[in-house]
N, C-alpha and C. Protein backbone atom coordinates (compact mmCIF):
# COMPACT_ATOMS: atom_id res chain seq x y z
N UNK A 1 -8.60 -27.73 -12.80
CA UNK A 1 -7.79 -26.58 -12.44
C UNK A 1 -7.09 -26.06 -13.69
N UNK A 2 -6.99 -24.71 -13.52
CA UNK A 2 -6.57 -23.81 -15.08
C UNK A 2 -5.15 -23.53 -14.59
N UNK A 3 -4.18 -23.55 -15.55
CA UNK A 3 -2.71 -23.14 -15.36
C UNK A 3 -2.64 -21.86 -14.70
N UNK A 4 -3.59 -20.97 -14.56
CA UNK A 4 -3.95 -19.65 -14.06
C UNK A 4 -4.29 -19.46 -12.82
N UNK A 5 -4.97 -20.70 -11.88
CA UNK A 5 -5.48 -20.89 -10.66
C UNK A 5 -4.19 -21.38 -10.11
N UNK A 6 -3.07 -21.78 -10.52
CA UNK A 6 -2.10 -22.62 -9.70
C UNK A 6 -1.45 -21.26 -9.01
N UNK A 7 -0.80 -20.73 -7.47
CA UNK A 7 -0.63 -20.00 -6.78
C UNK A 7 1.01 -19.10 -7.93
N UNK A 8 0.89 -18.25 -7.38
CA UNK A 8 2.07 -17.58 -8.13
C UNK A 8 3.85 -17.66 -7.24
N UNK A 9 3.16 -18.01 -6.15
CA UNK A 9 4.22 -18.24 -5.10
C UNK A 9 4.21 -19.15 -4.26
N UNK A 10 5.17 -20.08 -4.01
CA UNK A 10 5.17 -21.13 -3.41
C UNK A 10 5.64 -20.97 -2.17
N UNK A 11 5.03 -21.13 -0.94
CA UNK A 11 5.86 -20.49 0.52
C UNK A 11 6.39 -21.88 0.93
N UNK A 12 7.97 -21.74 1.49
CA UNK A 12 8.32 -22.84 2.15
C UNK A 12 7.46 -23.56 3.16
N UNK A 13 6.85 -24.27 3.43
CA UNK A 13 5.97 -25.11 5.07
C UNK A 13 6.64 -25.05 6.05
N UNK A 14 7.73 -25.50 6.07
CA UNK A 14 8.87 -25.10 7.50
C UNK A 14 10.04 -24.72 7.47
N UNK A 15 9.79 -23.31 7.97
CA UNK A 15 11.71 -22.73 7.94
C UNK A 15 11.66 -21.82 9.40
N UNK A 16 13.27 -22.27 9.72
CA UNK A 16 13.10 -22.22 11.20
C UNK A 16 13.09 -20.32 11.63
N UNK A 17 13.06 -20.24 12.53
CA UNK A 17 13.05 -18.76 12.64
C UNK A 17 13.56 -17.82 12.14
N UNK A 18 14.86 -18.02 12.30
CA UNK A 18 15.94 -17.30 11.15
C UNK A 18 16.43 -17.00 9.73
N UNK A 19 15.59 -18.26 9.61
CA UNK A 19 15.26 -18.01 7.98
C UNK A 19 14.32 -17.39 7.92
N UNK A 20 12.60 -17.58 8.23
CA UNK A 20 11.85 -17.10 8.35
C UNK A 20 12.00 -15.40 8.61
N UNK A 21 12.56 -14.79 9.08
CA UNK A 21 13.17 -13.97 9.56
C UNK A 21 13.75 -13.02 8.34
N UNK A 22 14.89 -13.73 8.11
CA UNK A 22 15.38 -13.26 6.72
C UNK A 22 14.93 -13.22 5.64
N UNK A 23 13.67 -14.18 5.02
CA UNK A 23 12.81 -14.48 3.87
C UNK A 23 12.14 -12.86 4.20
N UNK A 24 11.63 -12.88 5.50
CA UNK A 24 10.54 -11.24 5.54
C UNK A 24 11.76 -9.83 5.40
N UNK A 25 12.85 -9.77 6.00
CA UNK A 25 13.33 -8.96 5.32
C UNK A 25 13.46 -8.43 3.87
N UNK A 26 13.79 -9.76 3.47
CA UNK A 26 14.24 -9.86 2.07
C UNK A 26 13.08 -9.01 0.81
N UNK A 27 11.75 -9.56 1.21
CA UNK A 27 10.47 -8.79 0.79
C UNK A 27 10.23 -7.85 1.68
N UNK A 28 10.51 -7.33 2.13
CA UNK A 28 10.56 -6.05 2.74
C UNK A 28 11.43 -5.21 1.80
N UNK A 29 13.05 -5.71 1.82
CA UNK A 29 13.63 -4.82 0.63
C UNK A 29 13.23 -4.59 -0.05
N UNK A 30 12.64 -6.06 -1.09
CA UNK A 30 11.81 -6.07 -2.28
C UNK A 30 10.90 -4.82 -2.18
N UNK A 31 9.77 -4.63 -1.73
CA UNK A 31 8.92 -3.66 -1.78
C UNK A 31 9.06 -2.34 -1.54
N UNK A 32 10.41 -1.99 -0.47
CA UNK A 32 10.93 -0.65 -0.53
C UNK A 32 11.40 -0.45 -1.80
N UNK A 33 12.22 -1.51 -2.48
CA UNK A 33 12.98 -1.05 -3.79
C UNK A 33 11.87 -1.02 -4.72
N UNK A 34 10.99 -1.41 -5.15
CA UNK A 34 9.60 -0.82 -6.04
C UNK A 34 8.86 -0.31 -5.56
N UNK A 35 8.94 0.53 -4.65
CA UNK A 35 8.18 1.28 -4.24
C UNK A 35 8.94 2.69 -4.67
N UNK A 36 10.52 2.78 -4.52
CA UNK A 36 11.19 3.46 -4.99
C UNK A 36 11.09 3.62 -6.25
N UNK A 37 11.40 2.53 -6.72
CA UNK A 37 11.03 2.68 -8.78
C UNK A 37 10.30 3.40 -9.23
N UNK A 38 9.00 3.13 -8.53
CA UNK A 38 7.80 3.12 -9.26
C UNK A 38 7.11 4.61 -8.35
N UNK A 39 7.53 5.16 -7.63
CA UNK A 39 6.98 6.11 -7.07
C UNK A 39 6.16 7.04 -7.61
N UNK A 40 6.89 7.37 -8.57
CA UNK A 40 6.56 8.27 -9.61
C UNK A 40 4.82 8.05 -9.94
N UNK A 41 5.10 6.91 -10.61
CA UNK A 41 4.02 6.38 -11.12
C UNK A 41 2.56 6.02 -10.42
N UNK A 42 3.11 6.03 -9.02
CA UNK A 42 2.59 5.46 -8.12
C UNK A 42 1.72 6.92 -7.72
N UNK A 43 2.44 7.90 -7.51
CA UNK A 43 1.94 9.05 -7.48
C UNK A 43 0.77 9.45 -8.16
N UNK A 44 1.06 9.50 -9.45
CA UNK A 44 0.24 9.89 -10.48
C UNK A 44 -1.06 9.04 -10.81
N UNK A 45 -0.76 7.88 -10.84
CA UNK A 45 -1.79 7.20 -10.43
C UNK A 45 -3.14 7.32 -9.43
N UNK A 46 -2.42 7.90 -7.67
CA UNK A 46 -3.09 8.35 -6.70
C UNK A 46 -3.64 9.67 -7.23
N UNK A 47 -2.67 10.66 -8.20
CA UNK A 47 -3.62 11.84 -8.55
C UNK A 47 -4.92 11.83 -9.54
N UNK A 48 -4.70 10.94 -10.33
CA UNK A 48 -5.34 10.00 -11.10
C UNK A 48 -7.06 9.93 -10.76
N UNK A 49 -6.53 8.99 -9.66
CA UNK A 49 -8.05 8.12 -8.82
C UNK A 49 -8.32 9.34 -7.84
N UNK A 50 -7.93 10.48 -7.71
CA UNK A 50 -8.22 11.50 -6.84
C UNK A 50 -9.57 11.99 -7.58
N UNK A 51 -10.92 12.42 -6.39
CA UNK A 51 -11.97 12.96 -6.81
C UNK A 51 -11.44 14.45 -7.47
N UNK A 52 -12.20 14.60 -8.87
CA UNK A 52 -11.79 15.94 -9.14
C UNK A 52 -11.82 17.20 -8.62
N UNK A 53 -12.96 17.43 -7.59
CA UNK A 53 -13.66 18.52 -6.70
C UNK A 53 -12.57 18.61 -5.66
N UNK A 54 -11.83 19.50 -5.24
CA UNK A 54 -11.49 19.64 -3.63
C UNK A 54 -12.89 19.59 -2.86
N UNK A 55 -12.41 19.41 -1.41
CA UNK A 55 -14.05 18.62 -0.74
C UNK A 55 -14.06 20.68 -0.26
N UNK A 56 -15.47 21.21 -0.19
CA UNK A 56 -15.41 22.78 0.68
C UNK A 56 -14.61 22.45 1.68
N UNK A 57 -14.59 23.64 1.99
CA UNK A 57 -14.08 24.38 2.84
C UNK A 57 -15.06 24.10 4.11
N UNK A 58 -14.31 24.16 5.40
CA UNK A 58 -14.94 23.89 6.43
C UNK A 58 -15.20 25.14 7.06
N UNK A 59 -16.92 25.16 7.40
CA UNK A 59 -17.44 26.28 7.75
C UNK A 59 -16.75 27.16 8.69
N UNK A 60 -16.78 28.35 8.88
CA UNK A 60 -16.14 29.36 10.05
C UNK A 60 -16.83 29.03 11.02
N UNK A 61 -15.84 28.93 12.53
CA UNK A 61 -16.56 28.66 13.40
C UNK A 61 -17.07 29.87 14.21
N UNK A 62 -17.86 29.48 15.26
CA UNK A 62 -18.68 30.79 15.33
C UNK A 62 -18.19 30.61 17.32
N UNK A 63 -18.99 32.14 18.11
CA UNK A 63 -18.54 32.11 19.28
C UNK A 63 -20.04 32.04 19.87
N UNK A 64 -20.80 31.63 19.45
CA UNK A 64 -22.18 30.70 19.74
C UNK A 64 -22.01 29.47 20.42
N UNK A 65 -22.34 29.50 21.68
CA UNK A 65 -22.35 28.24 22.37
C UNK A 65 -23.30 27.67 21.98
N UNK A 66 -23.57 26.24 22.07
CA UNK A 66 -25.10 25.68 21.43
C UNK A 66 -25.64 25.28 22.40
N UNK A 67 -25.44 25.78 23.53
CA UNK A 67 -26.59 25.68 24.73
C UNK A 67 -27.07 26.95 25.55
C-alpha cells in the first residue's frame, strides 16, 4: 500500500444519531460555504466545458396533422 491509497477521510464507525446528524450538517455547511467561494470559478469553468456551437434552433411547428 502507497501513502496515496490510504483514505483521505476517516469516518467515525459508530455515532449515535445526533451526532450523526450534526456531522451531515456540518458538511453540508462545508459545501454551501465553497460553493459560495468558489462560484465564480465554478461558473467559468461550466462555461469553459460548454460545447462551443449553441445546439439549432428547434424547427417551426407546422398545422399539419401527421395522420
Amino acid at each position: 500500500m502507497e501513502p496515496n491509497d490510504l483514505p483521505i477521510v476517516c469516518l467515525p464507525l459508530e455515532l449515535s444519531g445526533d451526532a450523526a446528524e450534526k456531522l451531515i450538517n456540518f458538511l453540508y455547511q462545508l459545501t454551501e460555504a465553497l460553493e459560495r467561494h468558489y462560484s465564480g470559478l465554478l461558473i467559468n469553468r461550466a462555461h469553459q466545458l460548454a460545447p462551443s456551437c449553441p445546439p439549432p434552433p428547434p424547427s417551426p411547428a407546422t398545422d399539419d396533422t401527421p395522420f
